[in-house]
PDB file of N, CA and C in Angstrom:
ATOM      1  N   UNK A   1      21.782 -25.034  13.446  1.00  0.00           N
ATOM      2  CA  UNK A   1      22.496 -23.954  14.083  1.00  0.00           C
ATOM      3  C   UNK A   1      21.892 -22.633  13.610  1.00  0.00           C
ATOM      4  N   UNK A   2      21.660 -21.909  14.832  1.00  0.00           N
ATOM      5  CA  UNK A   2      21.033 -20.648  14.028  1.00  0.00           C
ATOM      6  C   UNK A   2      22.102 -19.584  13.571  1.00  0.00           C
ATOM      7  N   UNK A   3      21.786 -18.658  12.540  1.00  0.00           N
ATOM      8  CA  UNK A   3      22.256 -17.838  12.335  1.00  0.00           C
ATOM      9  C   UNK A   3      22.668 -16.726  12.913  1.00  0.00           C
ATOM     10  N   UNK A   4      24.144 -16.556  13.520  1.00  0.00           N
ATOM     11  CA  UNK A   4      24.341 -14.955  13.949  1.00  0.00           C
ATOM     12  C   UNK A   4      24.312 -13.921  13.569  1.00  0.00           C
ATOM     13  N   UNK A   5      24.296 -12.904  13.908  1.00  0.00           N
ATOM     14  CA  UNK A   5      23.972 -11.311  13.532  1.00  0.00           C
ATOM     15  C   UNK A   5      25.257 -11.060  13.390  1.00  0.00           C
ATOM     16  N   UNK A   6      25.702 -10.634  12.381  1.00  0.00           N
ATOM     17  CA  UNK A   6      27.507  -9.817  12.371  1.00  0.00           C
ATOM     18  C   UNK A   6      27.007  -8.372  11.672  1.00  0.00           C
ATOM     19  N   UNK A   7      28.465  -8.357  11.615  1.00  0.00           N
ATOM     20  CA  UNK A   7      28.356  -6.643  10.785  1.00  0.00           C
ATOM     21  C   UNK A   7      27.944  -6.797   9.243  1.00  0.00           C
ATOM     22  N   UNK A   8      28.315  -8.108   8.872  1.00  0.00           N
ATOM     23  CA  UNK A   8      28.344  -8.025   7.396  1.00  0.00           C
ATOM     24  C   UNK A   8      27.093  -8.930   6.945  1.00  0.00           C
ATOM     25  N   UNK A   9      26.026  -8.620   7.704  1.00  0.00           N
ATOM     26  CA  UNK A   9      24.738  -9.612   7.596  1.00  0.00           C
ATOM     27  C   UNK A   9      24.306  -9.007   6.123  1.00  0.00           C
ATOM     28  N   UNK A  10      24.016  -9.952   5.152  1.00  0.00           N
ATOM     29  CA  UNK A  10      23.311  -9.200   3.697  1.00  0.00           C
ATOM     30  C   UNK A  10      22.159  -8.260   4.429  1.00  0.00           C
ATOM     31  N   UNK A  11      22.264  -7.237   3.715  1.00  0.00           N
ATOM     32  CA  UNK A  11      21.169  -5.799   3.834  1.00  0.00           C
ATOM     33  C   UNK A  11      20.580  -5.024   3.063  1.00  0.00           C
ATOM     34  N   UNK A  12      21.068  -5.948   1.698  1.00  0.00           N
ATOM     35  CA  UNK A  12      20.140  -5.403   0.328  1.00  0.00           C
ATOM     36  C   UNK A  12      19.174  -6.475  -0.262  1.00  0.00           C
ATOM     37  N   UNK A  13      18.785  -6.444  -0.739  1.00  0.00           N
ATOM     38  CA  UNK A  13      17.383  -7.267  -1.501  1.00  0.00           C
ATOM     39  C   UNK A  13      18.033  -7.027  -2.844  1.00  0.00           C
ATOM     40  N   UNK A  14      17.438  -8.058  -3.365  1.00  0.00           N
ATOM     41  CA  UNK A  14      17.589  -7.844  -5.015  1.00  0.00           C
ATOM     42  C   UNK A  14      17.601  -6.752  -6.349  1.00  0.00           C
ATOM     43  N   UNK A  15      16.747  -6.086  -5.623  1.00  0.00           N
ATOM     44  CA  UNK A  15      16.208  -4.683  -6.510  1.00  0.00           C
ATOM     45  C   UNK A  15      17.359  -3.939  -6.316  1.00  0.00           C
ATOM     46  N   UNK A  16      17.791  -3.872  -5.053  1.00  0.00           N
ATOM     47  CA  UNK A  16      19.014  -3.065  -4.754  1.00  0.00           C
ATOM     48  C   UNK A  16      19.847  -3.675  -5.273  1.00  0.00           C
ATOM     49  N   UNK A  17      20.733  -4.377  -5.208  1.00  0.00           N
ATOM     50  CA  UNK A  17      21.849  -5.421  -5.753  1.00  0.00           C
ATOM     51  C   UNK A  17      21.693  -4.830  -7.683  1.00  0.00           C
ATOM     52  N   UNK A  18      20.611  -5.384  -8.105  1.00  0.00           N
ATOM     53  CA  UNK A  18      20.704  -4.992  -9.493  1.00  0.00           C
ATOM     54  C   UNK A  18      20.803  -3.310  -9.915  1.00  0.00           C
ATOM     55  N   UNK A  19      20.305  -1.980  -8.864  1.00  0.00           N
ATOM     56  CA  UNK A  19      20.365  -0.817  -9.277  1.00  0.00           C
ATOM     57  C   UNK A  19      21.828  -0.572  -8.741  1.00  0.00           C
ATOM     58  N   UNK A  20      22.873  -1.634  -7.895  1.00  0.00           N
ATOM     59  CA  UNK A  20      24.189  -1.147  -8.158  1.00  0.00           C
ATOM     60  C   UNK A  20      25.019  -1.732  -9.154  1.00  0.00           C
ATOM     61  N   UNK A  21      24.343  -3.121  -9.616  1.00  0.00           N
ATOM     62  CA  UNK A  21      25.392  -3.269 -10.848  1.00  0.00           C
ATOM     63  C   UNK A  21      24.791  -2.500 -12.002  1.00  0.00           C
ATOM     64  N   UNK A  22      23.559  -1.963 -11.768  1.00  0.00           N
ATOM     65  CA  UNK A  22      23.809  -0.727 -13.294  1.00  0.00           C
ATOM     66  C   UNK A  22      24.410   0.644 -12.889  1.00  0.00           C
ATOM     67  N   UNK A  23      24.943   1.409 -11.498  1.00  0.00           N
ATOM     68  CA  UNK A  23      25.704   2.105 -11.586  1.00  0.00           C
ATOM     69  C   UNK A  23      26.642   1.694 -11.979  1.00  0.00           C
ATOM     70  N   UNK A  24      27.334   0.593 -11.305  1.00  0.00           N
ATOM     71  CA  UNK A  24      28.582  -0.134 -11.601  1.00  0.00           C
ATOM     72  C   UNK A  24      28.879   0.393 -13.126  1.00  0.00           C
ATOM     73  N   UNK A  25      28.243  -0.091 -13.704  1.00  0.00           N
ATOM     74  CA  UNK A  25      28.131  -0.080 -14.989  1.00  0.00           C
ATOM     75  C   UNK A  25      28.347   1.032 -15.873  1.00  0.00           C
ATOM     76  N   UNK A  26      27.490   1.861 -15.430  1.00  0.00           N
ATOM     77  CA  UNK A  26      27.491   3.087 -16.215  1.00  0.00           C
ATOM     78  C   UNK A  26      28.739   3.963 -15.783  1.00  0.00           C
ATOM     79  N   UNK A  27      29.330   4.107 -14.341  1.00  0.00           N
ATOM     80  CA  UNK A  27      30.760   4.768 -14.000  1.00  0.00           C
ATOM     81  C   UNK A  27      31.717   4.199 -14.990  1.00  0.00           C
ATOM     82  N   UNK A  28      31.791   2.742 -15.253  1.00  0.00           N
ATOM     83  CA  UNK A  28      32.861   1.873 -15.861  1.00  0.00           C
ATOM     84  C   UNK A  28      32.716   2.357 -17.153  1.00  0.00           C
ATOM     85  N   UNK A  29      31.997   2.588 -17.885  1.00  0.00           N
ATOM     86  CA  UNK A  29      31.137   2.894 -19.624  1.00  0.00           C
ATOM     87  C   UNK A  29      30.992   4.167 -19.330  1.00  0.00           C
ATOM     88  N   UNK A  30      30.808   4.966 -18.509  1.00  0.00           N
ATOM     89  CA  UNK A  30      31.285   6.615 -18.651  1.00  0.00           C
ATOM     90  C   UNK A  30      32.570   7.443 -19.092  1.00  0.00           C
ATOM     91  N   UNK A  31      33.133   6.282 -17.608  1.00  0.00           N
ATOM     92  CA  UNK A  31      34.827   6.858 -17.135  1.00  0.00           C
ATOM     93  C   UNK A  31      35.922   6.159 -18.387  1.00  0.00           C
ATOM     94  N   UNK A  32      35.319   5.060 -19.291  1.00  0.00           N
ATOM     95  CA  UNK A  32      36.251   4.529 -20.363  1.00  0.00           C
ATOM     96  C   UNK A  32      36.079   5.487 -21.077  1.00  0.00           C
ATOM     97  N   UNK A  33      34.696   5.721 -21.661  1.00  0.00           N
ATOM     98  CA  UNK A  33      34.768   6.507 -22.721  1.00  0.00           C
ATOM     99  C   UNK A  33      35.086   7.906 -22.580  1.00  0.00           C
ATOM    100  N   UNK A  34      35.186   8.524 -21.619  1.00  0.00           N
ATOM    101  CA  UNK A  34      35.326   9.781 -21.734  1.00  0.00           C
ATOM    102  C   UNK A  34      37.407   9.770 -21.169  1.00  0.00           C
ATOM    103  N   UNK A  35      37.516   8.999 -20.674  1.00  0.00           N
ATOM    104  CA  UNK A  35      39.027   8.560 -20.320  1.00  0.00           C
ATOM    105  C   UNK A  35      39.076   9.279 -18.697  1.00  0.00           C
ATOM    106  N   UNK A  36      38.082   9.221 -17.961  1.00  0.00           N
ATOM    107  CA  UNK A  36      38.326   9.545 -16.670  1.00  0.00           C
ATOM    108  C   UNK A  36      38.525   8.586 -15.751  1.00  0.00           C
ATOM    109  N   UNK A  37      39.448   8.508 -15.429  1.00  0.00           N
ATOM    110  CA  UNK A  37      40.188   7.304 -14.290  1.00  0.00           C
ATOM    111  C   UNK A  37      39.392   7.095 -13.171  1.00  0.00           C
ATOM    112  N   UNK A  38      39.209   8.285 -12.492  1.00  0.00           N
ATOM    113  CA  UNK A  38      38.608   8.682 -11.235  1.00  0.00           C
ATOM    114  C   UNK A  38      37.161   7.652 -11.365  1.00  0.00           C
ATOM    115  N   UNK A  39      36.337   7.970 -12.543  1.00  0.00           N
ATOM    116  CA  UNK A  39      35.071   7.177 -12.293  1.00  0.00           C
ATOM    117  C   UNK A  39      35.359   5.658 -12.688  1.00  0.00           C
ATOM    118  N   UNK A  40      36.274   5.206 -13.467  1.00  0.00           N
ATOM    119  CA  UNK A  40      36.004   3.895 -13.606  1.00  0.00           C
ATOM    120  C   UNK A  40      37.003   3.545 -12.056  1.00  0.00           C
ATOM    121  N   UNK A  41      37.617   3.964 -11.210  1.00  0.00           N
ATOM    122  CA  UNK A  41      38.230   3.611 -10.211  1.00  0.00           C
ATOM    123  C   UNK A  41      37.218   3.805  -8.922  1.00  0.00           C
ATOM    124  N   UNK A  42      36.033   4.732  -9.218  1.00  0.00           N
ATOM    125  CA  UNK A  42      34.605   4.956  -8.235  1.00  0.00           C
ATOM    126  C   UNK A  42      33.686   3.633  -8.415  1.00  0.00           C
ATOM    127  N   UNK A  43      33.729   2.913  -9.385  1.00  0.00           N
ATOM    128  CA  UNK A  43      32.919   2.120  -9.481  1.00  0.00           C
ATOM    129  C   UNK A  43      33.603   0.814  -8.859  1.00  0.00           C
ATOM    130  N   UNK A  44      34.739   0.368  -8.473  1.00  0.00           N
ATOM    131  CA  UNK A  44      34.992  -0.616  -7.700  1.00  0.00           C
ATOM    132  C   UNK A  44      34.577  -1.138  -6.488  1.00  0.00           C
ATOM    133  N   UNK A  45      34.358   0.434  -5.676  1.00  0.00           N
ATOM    134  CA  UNK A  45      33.607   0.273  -4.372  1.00  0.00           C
ATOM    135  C   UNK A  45      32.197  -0.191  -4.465  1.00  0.00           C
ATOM    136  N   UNK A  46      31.586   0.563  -5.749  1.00  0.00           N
ATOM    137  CA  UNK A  46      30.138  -0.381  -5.486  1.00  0.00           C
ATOM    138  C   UNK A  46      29.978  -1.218  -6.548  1.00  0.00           C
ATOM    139  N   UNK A  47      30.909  -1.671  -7.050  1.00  0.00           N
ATOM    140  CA  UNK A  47      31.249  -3.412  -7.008  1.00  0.00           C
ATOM    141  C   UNK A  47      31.134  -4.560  -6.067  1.00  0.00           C
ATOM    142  N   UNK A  48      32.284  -4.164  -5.085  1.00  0.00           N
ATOM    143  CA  UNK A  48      31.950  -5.069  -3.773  1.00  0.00           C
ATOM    144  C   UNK A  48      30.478  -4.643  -3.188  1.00  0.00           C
ATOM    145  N   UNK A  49      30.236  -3.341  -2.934  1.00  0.00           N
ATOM    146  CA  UNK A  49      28.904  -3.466  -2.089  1.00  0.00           C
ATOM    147  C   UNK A  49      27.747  -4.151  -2.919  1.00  0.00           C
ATOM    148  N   UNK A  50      27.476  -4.229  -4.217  1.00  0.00           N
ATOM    149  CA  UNK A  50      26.370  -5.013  -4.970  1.00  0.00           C
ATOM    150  C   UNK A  50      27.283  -6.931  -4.868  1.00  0.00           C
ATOM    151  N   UNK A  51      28.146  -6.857  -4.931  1.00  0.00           N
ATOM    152  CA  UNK A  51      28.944  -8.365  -4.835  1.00  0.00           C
ATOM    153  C   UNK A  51      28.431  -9.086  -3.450  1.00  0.00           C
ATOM    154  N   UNK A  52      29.001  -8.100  -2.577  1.00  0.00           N
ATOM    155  CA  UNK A  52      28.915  -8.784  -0.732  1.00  0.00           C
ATOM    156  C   UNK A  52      26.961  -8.453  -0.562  1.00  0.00           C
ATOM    157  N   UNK A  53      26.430  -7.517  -1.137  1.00  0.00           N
ATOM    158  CA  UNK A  53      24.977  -7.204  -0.538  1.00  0.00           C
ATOM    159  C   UNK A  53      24.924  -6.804   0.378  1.00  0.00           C
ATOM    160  N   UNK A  54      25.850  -6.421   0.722  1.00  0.00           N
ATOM    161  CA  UNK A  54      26.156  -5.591   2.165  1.00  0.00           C
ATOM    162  C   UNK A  54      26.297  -4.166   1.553  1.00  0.00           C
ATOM    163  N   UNK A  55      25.411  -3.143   2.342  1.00  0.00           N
ATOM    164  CA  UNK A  55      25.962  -1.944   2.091  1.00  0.00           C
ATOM    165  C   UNK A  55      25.947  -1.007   3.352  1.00  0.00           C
ATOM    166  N   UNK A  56      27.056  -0.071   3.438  1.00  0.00           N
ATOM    167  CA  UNK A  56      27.499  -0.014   4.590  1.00  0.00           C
ATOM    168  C   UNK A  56      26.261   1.381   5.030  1.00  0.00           C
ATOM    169  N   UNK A  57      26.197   2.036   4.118  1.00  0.00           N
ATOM    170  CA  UNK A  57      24.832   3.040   4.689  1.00  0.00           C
ATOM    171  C   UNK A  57      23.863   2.602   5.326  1.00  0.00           C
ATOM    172  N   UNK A  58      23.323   1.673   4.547  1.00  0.00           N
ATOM    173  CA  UNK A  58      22.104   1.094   4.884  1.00  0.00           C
ATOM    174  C   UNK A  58      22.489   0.362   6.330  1.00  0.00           C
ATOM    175  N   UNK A  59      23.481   0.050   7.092  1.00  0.00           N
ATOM    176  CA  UNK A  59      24.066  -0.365   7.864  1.00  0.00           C
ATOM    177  C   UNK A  59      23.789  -0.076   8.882  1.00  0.00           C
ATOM    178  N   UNK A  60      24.582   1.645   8.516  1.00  0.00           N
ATOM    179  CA  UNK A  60      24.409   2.421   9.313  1.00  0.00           C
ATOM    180  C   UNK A  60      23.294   3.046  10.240  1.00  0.00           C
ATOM    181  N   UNK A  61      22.457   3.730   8.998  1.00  0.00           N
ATOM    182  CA  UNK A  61      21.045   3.907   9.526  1.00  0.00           C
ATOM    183  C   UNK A  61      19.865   2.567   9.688  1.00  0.00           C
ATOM    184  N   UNK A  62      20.119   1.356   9.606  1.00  0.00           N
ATOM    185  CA  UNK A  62      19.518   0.169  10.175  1.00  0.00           C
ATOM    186  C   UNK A  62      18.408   0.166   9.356  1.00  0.00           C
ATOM    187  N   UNK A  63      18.410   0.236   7.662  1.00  0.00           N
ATOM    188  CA  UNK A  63      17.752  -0.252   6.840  1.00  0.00           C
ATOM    189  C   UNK A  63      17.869  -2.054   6.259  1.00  0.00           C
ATOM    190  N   UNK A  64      17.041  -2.382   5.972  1.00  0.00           N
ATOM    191  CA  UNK A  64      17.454  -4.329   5.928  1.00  0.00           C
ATOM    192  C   UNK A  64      16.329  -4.184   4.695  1.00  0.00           C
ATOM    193  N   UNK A  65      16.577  -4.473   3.162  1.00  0.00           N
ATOM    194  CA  UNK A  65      15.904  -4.132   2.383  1.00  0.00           C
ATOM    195  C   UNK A  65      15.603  -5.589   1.872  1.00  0.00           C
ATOM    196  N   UNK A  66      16.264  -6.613   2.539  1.00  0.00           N
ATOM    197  CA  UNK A  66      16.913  -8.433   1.803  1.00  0.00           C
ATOM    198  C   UNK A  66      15.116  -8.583   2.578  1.00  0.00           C
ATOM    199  N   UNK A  67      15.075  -9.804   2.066  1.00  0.00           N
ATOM    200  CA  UNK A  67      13.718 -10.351   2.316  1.00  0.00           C
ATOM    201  C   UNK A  67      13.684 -11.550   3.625  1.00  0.00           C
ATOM    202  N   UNK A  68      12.769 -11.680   4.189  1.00  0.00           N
ATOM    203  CA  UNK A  68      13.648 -12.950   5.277  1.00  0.00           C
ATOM    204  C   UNK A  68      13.762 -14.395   4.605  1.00  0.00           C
ATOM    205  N   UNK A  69      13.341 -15.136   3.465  1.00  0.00           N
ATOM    206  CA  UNK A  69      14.631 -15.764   2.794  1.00  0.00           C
ATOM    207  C   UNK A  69      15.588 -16.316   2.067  1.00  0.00           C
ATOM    208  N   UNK A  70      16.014 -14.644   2.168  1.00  0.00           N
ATOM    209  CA  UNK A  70      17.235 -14.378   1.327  1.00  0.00           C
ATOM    210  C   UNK A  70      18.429 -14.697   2.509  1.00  0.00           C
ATOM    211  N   UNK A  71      18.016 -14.195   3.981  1.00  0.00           N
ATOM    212  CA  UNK A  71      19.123 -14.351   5.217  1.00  0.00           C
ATOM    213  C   UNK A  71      20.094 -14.966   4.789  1.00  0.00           C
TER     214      UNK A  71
END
């Protein structure tokens, strides 16, 4: 069965995926230590987008950074 095209087709590649779990990271290890809510509560969103590999910019403007197969 072939694969359909949806909205939530993976659209990052690896390189990407790993430079959002080190933002991830650093908002979460910023916003603890300094006690700002706001950033460790900013880093949830690109949680899911490095989690799903879906990111919705890249979406948008019809960048596909995943390799063909990763599909």
């Amino acid at each position: 069965m072939a694969q359909q095209d949806s909205l939530f087709t993976h659209n990052m590649g690896f390189y990407d995926i790993i430079v959002r779990y080190t933002i991830m990271m650093l908002l979460g290890i910023i916003g603890g230590l300094t006690g700002q809510l706001w950033l460790m509560a900013l880093a949830i969103p690109v949680f899911l987008i490095a989690i799903l590999g879906w990111c919705p910019m890249y979406a948008v403007l019809g960048i596909n950074t995943c390799a063909p197969a990763e599909h």
